[in-house]
N, C-alpha and C. Protein backbone atom coordinates (compact mmCIF):
# COMPACT_ATOMS: atom_id res chain seq x y z
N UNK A 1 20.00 255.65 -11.04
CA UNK A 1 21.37 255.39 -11.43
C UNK A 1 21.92 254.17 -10.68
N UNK A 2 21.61 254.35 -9.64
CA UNK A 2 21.91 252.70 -8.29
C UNK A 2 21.81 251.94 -8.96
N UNK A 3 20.25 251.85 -9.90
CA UNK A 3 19.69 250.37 -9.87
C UNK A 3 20.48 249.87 -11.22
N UNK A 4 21.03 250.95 -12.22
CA UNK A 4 21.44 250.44 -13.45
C UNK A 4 22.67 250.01 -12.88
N UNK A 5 23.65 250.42 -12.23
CA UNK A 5 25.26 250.14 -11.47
C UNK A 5 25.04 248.77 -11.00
N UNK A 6 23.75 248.42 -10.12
CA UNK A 6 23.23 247.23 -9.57
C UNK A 6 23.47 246.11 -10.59
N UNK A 7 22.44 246.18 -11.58
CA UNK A 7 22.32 246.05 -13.04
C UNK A 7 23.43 245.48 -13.36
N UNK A 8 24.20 246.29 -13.76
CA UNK A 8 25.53 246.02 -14.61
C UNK A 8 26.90 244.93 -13.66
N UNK A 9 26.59 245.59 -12.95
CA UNK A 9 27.18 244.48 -11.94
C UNK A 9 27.22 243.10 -11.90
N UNK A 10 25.70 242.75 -11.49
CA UNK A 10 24.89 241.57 -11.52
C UNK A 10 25.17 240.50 -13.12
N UNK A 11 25.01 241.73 -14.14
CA UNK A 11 25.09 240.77 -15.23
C UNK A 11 26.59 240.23 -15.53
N UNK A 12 27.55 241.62 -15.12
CA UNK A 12 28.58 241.01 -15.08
C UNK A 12 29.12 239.69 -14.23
N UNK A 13 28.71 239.75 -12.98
CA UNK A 13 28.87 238.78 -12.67
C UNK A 13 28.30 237.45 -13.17
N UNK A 14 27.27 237.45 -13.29
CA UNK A 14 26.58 235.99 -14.03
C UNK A 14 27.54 235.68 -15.39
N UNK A 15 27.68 236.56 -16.27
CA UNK A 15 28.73 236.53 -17.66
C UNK A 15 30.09 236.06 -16.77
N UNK A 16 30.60 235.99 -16.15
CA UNK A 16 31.96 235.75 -15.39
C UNK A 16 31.82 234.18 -15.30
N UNK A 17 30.91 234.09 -14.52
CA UNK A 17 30.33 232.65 -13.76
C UNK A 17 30.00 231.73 -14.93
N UNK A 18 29.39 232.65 -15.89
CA UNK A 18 28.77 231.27 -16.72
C UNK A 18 30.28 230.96 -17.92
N UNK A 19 31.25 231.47 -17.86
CA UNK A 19 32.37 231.77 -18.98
C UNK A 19 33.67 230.47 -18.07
N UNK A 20 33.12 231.01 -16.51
CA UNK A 20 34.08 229.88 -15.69
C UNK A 20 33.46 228.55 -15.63
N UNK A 21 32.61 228.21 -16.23
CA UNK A 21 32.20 226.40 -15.96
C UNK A 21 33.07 225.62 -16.55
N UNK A 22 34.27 224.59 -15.93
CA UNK A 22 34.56 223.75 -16.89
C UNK A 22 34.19 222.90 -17.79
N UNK A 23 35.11 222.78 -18.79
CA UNK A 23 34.43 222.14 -20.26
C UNK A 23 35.60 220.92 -19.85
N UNK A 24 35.25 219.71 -19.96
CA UNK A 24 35.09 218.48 -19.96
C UNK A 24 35.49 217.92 -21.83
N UNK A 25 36.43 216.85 -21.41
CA UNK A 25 36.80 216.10 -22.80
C UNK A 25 36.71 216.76 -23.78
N UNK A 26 37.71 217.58 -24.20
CA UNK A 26 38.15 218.90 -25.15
C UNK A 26 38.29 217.95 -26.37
N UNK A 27 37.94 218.30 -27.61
CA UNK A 27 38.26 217.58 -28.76
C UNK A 27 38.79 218.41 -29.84
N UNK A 28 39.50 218.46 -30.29
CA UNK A 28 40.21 219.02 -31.60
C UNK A 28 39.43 218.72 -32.53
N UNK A 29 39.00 220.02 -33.48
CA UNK A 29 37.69 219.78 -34.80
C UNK A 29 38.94 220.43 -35.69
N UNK A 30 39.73 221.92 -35.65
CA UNK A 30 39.97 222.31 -36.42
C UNK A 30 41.44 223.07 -35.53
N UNK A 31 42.41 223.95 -36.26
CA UNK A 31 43.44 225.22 -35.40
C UNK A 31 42.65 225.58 -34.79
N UNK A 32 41.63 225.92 -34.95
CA UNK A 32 41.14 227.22 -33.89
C UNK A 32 39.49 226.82 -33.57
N UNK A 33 39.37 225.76 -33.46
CA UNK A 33 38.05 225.32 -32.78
C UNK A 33 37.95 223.94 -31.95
N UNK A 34 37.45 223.70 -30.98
CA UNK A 34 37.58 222.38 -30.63
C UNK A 34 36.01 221.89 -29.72
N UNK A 35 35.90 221.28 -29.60
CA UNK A 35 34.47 220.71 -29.01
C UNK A 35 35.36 220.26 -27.83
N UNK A 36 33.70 220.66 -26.55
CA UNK A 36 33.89 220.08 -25.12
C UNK A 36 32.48 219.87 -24.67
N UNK A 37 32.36 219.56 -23.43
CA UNK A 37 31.24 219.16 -22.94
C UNK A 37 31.37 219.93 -21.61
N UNK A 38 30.02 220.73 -21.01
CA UNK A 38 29.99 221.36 -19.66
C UNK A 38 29.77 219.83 -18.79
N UNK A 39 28.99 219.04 -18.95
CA UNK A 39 28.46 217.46 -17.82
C UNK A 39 29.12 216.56 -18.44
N UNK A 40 29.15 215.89 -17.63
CA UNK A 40 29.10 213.96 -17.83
C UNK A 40 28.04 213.23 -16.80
N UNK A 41 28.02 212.60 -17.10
CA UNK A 41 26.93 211.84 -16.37
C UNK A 41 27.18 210.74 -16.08
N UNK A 42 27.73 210.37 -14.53
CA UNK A 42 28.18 209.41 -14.54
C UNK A 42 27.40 208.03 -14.24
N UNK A 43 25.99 208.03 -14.39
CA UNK A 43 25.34 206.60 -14.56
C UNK A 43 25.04 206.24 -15.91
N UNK A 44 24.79 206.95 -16.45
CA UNK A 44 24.90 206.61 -18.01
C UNK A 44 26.02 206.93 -18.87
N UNK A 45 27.49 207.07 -18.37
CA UNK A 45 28.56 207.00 -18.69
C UNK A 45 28.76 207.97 -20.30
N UNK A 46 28.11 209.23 -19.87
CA UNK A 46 27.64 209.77 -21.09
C UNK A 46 27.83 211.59 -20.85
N UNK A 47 27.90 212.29 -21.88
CA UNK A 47 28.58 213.61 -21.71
C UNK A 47 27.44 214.45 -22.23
N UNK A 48 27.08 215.94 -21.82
CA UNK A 48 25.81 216.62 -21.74
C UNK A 48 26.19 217.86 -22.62
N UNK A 49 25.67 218.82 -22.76
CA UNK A 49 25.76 220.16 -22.96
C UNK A 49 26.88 220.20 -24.03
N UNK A 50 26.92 219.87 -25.31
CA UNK A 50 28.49 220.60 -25.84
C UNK A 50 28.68 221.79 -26.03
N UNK A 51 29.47 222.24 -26.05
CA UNK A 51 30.26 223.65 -26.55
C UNK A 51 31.64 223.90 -27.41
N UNK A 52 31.53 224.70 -28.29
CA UNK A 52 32.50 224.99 -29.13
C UNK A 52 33.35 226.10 -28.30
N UNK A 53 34.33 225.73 -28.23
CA UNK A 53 35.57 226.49 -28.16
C UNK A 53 36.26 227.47 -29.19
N UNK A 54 36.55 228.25 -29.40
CA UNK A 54 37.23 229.19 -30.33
C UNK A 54 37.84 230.48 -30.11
N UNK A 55 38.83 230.99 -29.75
CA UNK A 55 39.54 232.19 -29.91
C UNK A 55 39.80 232.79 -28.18
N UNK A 56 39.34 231.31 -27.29
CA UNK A 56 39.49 231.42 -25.76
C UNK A 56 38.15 231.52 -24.98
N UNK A 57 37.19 231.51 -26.25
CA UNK A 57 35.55 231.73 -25.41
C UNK A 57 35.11 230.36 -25.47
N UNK A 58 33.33 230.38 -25.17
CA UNK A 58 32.94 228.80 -25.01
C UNK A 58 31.74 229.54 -25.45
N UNK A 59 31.21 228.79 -26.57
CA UNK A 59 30.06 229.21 -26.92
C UNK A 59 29.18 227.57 -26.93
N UNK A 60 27.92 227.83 -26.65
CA UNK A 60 26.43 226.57 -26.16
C UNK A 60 26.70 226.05 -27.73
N UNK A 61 26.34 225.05 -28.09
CA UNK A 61 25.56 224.21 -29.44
C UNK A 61 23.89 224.88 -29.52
N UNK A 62 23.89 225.73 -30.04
CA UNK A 62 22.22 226.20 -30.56
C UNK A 62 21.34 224.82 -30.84
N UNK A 63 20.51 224.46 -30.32
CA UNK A 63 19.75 223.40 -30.88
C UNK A 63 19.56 221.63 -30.45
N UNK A 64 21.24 222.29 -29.43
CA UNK A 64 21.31 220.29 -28.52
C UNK A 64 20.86 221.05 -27.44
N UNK A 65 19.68 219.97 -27.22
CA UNK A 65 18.65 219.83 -25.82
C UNK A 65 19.61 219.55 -24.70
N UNK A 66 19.79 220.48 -23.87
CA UNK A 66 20.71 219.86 -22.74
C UNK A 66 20.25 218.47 -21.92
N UNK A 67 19.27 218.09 -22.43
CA UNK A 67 18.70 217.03 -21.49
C UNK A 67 19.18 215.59 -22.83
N UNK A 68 19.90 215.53 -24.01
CA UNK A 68 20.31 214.71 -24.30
C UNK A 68 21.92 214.51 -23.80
N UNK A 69 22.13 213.57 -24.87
CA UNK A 69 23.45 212.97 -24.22
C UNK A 69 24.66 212.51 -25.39
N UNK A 70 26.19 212.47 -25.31
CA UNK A 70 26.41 212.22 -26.32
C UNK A 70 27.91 211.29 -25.54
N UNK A 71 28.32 210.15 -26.79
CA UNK A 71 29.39 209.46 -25.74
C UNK A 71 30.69 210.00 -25.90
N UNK A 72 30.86 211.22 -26.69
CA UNK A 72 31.99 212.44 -26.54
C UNK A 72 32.68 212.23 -27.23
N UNK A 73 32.37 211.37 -28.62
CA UNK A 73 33.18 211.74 -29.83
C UNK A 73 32.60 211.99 -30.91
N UNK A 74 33.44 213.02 -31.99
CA UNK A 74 33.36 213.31 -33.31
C UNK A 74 33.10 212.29 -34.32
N UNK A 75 31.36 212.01 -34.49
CA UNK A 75 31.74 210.85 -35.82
C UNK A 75 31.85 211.27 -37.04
N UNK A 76 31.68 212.20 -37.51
CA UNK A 76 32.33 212.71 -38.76
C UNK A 76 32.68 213.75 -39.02
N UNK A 77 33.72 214.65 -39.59
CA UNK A 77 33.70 215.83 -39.96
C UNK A 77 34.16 216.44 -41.41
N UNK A 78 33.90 217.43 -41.77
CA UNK A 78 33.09 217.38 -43.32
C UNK A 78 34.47 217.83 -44.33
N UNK A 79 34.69 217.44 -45.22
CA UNK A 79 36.08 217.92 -45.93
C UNK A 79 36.35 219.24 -46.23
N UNK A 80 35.20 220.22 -45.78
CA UNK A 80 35.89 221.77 -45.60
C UNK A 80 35.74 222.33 -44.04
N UNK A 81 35.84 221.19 -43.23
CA UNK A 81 35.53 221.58 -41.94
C UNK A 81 35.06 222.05 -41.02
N UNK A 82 33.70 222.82 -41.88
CA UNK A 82 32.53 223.36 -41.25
C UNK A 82 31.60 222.78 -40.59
N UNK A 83 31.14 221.66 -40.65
CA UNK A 83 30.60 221.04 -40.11
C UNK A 83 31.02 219.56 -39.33
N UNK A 84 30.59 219.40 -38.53
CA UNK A 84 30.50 217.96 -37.74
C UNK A 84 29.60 217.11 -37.32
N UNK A 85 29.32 215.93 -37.45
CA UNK A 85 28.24 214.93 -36.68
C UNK A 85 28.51 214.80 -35.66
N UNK A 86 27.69 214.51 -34.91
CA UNK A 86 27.86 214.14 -32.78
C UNK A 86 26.63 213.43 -33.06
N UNK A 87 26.67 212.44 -32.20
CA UNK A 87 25.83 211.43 -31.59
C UNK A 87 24.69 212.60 -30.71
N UNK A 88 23.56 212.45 -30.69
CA UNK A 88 22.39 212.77 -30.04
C UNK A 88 21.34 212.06 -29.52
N UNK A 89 21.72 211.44 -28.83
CA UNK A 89 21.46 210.21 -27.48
C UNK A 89 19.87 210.97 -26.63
N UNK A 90 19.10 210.39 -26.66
CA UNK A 90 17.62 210.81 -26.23
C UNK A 90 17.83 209.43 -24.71
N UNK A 91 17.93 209.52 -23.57
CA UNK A 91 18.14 208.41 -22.80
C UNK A 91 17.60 208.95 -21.15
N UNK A 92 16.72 208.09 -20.79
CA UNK A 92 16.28 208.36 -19.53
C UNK A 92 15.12 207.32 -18.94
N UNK A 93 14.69 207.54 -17.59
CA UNK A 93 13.74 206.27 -17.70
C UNK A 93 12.62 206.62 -17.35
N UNK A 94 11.58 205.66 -17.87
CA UNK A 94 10.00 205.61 -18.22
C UNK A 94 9.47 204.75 -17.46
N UNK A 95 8.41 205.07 -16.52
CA UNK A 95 7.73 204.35 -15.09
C UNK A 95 6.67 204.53 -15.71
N UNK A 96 5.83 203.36 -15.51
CA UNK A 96 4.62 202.94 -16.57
C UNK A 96 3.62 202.36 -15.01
N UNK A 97 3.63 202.78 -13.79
CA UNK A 97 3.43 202.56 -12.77
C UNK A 97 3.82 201.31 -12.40
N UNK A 98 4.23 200.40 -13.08
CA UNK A 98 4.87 199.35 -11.89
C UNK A 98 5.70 199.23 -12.23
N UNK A 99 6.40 199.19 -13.34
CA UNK A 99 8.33 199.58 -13.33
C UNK A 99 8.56 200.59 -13.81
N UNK A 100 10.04 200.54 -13.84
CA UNK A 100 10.90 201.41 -14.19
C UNK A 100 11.76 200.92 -15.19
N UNK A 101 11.77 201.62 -16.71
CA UNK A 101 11.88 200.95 -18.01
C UNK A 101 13.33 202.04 -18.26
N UNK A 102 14.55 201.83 -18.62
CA UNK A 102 15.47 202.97 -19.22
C UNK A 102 15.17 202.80 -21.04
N UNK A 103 14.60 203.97 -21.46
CA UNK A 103 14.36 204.10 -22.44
C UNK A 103 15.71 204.94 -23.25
N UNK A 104 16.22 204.31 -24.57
CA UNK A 104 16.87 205.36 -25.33
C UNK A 104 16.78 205.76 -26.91
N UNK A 105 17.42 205.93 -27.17
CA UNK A 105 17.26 206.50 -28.69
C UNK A 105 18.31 207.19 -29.20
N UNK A 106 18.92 206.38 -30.20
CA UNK A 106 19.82 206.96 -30.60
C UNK A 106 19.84 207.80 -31.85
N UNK A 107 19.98 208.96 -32.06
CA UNK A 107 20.22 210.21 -33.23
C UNK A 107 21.42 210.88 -33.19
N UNK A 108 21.66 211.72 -33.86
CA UNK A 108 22.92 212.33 -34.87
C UNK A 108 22.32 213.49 -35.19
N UNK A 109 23.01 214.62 -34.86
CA UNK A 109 23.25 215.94 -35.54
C UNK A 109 24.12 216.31 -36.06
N UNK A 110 24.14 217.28 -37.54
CA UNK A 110 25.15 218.13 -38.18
C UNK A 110 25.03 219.44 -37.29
N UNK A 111 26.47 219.85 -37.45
CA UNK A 111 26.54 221.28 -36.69
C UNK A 111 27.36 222.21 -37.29
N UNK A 112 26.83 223.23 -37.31
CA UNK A 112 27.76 224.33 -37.90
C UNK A 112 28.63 224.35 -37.05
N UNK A 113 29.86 224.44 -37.17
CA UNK A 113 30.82 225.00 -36.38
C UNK A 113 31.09 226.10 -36.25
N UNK A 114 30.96 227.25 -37.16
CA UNK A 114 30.92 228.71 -37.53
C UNK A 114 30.01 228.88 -36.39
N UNK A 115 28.87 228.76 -37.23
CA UNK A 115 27.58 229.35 -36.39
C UNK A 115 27.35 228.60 -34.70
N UNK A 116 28.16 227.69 -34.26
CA UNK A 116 27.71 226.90 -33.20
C UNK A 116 26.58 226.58 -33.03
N UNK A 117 25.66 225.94 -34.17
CA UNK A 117 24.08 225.27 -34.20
C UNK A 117 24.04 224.34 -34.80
N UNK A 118 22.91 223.34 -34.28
CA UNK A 118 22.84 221.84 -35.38
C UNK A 118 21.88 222.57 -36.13
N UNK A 119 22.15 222.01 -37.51
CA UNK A 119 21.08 222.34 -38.41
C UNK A 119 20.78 221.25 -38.80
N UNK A 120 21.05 220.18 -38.21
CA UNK A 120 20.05 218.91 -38.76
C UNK A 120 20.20 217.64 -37.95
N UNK A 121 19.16 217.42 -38.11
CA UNK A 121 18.89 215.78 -36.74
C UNK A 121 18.42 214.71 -37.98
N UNK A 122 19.29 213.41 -37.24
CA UNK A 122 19.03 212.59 -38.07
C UNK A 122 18.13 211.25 -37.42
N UNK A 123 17.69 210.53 -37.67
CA UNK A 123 17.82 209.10 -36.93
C UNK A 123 18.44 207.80 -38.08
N UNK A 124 17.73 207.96 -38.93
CA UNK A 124 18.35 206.76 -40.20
C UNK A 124 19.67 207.37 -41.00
N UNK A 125 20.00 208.23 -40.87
CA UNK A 125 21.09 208.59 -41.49
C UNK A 125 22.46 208.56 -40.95
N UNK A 126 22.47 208.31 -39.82
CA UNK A 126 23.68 208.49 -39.13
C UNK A 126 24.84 207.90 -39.29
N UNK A 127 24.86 206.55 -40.41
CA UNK A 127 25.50 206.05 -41.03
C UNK A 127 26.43 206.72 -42.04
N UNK A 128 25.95 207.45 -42.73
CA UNK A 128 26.36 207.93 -44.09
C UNK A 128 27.77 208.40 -44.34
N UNK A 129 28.00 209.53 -45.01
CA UNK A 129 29.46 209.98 -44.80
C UNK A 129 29.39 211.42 -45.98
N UNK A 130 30.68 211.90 -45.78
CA UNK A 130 30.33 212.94 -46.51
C UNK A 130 31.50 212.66 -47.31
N UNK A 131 30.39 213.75 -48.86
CA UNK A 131 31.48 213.48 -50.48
C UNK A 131 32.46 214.91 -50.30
N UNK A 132 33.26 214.89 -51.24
CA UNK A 132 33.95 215.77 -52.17
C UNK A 132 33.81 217.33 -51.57
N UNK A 133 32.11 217.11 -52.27
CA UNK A 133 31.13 218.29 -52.35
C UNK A 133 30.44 218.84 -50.83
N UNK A 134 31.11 218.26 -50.01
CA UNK A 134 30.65 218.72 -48.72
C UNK A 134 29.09 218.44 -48.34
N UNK A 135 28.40 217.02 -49.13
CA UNK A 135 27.58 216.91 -48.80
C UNK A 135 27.31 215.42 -48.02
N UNK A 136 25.94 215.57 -46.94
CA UNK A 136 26.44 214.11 -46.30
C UNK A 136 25.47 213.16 -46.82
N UNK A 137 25.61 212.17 -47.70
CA UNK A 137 25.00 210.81 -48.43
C UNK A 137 24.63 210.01 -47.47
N UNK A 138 23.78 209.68 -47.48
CA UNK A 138 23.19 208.02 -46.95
C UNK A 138 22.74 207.46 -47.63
N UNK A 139 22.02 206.49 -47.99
CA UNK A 139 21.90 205.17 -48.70
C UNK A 139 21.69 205.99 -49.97
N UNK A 140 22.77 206.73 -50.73
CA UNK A 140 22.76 206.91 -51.82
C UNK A 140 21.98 208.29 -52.38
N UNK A 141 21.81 209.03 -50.99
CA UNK A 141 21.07 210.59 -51.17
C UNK A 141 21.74 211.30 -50.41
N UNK A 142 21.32 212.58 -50.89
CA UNK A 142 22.13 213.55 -50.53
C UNK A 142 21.05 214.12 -49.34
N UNK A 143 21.83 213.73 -47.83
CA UNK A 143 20.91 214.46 -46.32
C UNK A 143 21.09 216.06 -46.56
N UNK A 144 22.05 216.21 -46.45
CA UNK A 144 22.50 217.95 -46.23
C UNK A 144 23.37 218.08 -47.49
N UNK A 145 23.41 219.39 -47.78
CA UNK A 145 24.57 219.87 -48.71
C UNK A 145 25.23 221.15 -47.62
N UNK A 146 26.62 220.72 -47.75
CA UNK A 146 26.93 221.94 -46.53
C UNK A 146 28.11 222.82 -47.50
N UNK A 147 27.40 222.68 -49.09
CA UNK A 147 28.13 223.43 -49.99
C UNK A 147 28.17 224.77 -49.55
């Protein structure tokens, strides 16, 4: 019985701790949702970990690698408001034994906002925009339908 009291304790506390991390550059998506970031990073002038906000909790982005990076704004969001693009920044540096190279890469994810997950990574598309129909076009095709 100790060890389950122990138990319950413990997790409570970690659930406490991980609910208190501040979220960083809050963004307004919708009334009742908003995007933040747990890091920034201040040599690459760049923001880590997002999280959706909603109803006073902080829920992770399912699917962004905490080891990318994003420069902490909304580039698109979809005309029924379920979804959003964020920048998905691949950036760090590559030692090839005699230097030291900063390598990056720039990509784009759609994200559910409901579900708090990207369901799609882009690299050539990140341009595009979304129709009517809630779907996002690039050079004249349809990437996602977020009908």
């Amino acid at each position: 019985m100790k060890k389950i009291i122990v138990l319950t304790i413990l997790l409570l506390i970690n659930f406490y701790f991980s609910q208190s991390k501040k979220v960083l550059n809050v963004l307004p998506i919708t009334k009742t949702h908003k995007l933040g970031f747990y890091s920034y990073d201040k040599e690459f002038k760049m923001y880590q970990e997002p999280v959706i906000l909603s109803n006073g909790k902080r829920y992770k982005v399912s699917g962004y690698d905490t080891d990318n990076y994003s420069e902490g704004e909304i580039l698109s969001l979809s005309p029924n408001k379920r979804y959003l693009v964020l920048d998905y920044i691949i950036k760090g540096y590559v030692e090839d034994g005699i230097n030291t190279i900063l390598h990056e890469n720039y990509l784009c994810v759609i994200i559910d906002i409901n579900k708090r997950k990207v369901v799609m990574q882009m690299q050539d598309g990140c341009g595009g925009n979304w129709n009517k129909k809630n779907q996002w076009i690039y050079a004249e095709k349809v990437r996602f339908d977020g009908r």
